[in-house]
N, C-alpha and C. Protein backbone atom coordinates (compact mmCIF):
# COMPACT_ATOMS: atom_id res chain seq x y z
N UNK A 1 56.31 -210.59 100.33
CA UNK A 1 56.04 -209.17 100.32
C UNK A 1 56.00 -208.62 98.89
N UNK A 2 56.44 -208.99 98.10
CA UNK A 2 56.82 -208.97 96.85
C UNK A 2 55.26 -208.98 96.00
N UNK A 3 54.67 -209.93 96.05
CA UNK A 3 53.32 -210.60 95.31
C UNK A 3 52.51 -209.09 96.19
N UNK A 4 53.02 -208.43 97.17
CA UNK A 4 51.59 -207.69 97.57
C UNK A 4 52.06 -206.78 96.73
N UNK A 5 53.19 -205.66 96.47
CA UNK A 5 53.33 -204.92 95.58
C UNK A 5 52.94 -205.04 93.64
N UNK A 6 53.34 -206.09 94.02
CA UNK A 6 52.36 -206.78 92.63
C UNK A 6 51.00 -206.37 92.36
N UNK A 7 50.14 -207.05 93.43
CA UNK A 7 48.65 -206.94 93.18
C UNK A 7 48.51 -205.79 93.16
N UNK A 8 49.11 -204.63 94.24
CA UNK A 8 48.50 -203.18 94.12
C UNK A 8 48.94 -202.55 92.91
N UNK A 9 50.42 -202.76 92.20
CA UNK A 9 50.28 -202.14 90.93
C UNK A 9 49.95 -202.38 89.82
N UNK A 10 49.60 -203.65 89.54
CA UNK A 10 48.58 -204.56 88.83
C UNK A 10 46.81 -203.76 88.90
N UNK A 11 46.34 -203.79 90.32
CA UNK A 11 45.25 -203.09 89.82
C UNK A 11 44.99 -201.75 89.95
N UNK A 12 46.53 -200.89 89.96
CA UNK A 12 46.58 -199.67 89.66
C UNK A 12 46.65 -199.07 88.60
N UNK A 13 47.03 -199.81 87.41
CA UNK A 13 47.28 -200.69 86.09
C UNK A 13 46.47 -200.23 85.68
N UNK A 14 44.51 -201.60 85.82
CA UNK A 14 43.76 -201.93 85.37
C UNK A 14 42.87 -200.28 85.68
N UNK A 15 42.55 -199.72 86.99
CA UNK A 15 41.90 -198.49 86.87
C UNK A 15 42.16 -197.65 86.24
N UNK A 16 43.61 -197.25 85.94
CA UNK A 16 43.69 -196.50 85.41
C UNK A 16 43.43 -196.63 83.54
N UNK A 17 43.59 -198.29 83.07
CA UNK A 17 43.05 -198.32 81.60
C UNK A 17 40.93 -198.38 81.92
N UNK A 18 40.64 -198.84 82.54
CA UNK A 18 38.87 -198.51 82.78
C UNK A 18 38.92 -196.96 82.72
N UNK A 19 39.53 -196.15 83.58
CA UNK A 19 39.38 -194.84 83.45
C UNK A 19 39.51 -194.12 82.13
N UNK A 20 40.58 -194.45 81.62
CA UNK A 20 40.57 -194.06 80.04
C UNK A 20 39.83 -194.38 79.36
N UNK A 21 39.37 -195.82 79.06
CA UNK A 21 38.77 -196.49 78.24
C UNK A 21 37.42 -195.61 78.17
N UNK A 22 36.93 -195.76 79.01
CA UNK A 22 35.72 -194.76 79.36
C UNK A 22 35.79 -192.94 80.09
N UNK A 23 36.77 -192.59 79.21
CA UNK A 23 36.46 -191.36 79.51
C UNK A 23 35.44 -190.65 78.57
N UNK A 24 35.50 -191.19 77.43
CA UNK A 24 34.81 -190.29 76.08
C UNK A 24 33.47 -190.98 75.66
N UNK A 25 32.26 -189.80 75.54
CA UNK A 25 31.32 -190.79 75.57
C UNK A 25 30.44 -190.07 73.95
N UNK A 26 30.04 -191.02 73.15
CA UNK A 26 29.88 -190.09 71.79
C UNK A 26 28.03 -190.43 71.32
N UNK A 27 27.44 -189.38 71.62
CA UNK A 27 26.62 -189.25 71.33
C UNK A 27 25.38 -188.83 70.03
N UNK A 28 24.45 -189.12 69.24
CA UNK A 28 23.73 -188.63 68.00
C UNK A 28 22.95 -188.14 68.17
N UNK A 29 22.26 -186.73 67.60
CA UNK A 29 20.39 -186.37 67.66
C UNK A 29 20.52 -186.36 66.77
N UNK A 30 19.51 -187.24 66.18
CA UNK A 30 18.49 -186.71 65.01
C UNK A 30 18.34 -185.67 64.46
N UNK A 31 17.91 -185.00 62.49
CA UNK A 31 17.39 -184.19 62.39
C UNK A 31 18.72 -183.34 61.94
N UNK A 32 19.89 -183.60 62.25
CA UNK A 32 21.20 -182.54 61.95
C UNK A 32 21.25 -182.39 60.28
N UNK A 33 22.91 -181.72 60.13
CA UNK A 33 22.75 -181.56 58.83
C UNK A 33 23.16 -182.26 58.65
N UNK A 34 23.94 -183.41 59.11
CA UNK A 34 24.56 -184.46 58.47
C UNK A 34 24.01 -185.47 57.39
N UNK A 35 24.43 -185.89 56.21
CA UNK A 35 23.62 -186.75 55.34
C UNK A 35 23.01 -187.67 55.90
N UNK A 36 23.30 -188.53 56.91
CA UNK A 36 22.57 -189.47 57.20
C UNK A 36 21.35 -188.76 58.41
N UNK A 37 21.58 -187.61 59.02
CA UNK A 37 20.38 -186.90 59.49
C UNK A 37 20.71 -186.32 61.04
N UNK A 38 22.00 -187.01 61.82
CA UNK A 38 22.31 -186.92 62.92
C UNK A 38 23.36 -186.03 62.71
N UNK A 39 23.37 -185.12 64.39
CA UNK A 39 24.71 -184.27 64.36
C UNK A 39 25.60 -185.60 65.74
N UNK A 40 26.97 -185.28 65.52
CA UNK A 40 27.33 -186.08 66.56
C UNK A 40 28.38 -185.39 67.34
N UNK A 41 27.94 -185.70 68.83
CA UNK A 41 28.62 -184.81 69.89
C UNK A 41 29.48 -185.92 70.70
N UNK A 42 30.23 -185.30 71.41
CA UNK A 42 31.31 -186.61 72.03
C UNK A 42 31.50 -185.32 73.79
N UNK A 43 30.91 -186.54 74.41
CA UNK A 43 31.24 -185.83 75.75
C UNK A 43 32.14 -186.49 76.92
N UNK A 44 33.12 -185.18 77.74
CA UNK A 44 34.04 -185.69 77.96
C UNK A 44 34.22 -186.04 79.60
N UNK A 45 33.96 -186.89 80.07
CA UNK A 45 33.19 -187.62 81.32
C UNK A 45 34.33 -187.03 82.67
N UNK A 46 35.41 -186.04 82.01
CA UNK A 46 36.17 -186.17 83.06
C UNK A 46 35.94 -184.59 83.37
N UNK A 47 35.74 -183.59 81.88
CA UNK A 47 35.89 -182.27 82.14
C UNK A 47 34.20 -181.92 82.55
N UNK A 48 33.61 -182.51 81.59
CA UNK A 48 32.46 -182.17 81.42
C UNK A 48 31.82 -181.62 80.47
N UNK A 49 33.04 -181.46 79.37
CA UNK A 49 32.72 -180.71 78.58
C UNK A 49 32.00 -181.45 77.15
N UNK A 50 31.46 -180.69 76.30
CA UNK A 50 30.49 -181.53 75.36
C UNK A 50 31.41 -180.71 73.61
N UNK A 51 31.71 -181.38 72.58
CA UNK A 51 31.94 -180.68 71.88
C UNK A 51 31.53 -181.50 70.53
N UNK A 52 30.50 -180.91 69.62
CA UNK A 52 30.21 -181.26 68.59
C UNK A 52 31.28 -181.66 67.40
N UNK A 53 31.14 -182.75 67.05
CA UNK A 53 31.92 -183.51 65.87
C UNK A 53 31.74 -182.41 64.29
N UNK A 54 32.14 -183.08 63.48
CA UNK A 54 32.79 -182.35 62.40
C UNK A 54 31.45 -182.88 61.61
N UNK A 55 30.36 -181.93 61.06
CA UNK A 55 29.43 -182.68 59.97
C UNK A 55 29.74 -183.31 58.50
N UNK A 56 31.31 -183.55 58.60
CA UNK A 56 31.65 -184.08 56.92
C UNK A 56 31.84 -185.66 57.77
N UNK A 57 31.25 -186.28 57.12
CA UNK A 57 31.71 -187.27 56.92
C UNK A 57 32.61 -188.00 56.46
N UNK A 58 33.40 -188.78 56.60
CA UNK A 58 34.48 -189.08 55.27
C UNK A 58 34.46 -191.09 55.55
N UNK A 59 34.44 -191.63 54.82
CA UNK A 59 34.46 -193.06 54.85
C UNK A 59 36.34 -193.60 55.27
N UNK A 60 36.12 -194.30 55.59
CA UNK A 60 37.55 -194.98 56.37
C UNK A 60 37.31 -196.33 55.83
N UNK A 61 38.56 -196.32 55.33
CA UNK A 61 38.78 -197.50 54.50
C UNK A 61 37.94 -198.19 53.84
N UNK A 62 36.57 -198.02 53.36
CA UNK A 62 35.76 -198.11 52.06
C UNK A 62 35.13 -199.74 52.54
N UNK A 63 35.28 -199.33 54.07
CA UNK A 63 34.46 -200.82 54.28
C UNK A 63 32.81 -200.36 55.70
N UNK A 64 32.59 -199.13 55.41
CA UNK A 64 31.41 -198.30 56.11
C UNK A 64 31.41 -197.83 57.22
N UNK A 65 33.00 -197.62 57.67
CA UNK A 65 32.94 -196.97 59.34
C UNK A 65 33.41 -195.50 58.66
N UNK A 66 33.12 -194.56 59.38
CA UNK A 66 33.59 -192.95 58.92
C UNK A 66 34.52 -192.34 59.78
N UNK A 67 35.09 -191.76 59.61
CA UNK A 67 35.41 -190.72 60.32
C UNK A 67 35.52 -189.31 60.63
N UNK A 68 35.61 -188.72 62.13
CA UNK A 68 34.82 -187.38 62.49
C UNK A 68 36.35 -186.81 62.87
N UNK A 69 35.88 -185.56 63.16
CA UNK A 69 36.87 -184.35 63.41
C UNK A 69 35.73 -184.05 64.78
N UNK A 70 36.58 -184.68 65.96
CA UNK A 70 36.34 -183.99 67.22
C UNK A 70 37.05 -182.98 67.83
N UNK A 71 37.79 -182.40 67.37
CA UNK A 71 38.95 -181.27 67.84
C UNK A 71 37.93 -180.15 68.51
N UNK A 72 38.42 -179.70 69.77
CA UNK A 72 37.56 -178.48 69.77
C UNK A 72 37.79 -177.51 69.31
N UNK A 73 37.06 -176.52 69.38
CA UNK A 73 36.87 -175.54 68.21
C UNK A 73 36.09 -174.23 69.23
């Protein structure tokens, strides 16, 4: 009886990290003010809500990934 309480909170576990994992979904258009040309929006798969990223760029750790300011606003 034991191993069945297992499996169910085992893959009560796993949905609930898929659910997170994929709640946030981050999107680019073309054409923004951003230096490289895109504005970037991050939408939020659970509210629905859409909220545009921060147009500064800033480099993260000087090896070419950046980082944004998604806070809403």
């Amino acid at each position: 009886m034991n191993n069945g309480y297992a499996i169910i909170i085992a893959g009560a576990l796993i949905a609930l990290a898929v659910l997170v994992t994929f709640r946030w979904h981050i999107s680019t258009l073309s054409g923004g003010p951003s230096p490289p040309g895109n504005s970037i929006y991050r939408l939020d798969r659970w509210t629905g809500t859409v909220t545009k990223c921060d147009d500064q760029w800033v480099p993260a750790n000087g090896v070419g990934a950046i980082k944004l300011d998604c806070s809403p606003r």
